[in-house]
Protein backbone atom coordinates (compact mmCIF):
# COMPACT_ATOMS: atom_id res chain seq x y z
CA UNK A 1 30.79 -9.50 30.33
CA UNK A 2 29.64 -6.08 29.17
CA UNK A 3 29.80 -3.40 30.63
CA UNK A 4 26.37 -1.09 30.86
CA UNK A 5 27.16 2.63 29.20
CA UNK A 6 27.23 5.10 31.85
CA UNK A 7 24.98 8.37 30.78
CA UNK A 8 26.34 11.50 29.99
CA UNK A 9 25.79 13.99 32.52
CA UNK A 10 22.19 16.26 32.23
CA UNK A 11 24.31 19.75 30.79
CA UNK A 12 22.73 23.14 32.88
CA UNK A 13 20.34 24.66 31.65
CA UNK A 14 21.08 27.62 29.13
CA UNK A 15 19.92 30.05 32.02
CA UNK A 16 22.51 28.85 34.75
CA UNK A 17 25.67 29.45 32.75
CA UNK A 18 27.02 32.14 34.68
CA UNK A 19 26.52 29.82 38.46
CA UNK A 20 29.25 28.07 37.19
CA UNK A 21 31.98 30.79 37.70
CA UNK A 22 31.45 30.79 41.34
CA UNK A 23 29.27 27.58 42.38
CA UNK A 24 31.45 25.30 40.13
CA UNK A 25 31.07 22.96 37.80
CA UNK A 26 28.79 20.85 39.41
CA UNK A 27 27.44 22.95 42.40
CA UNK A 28 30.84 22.22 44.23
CA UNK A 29 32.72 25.07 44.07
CA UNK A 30 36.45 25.28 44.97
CA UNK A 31 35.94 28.73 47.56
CA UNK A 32 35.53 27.81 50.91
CA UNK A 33 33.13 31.23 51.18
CA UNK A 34 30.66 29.57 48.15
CA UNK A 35 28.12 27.70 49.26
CA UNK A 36 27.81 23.89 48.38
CA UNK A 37 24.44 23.86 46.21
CA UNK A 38 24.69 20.35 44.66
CA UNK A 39 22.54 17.80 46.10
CA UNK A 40 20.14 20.52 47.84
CA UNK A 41 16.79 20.21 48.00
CA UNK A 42 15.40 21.69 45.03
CA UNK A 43 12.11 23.82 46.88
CA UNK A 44 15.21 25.56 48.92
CA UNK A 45 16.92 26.14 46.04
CA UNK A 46 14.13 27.89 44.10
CA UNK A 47 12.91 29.73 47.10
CA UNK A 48 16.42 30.88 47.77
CA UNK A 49 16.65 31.76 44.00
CA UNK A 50 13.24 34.17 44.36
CA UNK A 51 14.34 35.64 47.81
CA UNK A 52 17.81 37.13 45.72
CA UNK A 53 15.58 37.96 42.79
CA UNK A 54 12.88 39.84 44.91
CA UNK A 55 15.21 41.50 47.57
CA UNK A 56 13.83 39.03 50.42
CA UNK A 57 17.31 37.64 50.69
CA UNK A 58 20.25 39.94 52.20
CA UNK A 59 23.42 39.90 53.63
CA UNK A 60 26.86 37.59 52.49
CA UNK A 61 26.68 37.66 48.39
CA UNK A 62 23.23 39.05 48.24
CA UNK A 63 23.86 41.88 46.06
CA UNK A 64 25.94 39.53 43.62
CA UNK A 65 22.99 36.72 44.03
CA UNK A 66 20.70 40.12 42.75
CA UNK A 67 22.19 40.70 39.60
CA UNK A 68 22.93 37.20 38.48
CA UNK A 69 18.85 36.28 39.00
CA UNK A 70 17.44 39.56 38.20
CA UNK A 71 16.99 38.14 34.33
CA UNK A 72 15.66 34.73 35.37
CA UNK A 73 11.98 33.34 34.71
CA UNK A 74 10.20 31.54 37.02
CA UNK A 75 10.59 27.96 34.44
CA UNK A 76 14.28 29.02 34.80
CA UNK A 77 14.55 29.03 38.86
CA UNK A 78 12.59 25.45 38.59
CA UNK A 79 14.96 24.16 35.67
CA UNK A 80 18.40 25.30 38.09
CA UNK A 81 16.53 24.27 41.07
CA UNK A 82 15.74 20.94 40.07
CA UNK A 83 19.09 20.82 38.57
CA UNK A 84 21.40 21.71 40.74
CA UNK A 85 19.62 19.02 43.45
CA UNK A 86 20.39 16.58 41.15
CA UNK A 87 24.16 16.72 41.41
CA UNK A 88 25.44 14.59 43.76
């Protein structure tokens, strides 16, 4: 009987190399302070994403959230978005 290939995981996008350091691998990190962003709803991800990059969002991390998505275009907030709420 053969066995069906499993796919190789999606890689992040080029943009979200540097969520890896904290939010892990896959969105899981190993902190217990980092939030859990795999499997999230993208829309809350990429609002969350604009409320760090346009100052909306304070408080916890916010100033580290800042810098990391200061750089980021708006196709780049949809591309992490939608990618990190695909990680299960």
């Amino acid at each position: 009987m053969a066995v069906a290939d499993t796919p190789a995981p999606t890689p992040i996008p080029a943009s979200g190399s540097q969520c890896l350091s904290c939010h892990g691998e896959d969105g899981r990190p190993a902190l217990a302070d980092v939030p859990i962003i795999a499997g999230q709803q993208p829309i809350y991800l990429a609002n969350a994403l604009r409320h760090y990059k346009n100052g909306q969002r304070t408080g916890g991390q916010a100033l580290v959230m800042q810098e990391m998505v200061k750089d980021l275009t708006d196709k780049d907030i949809e591309e992490l978005a939608k990618w990190f709420g695909e990680q299960k």
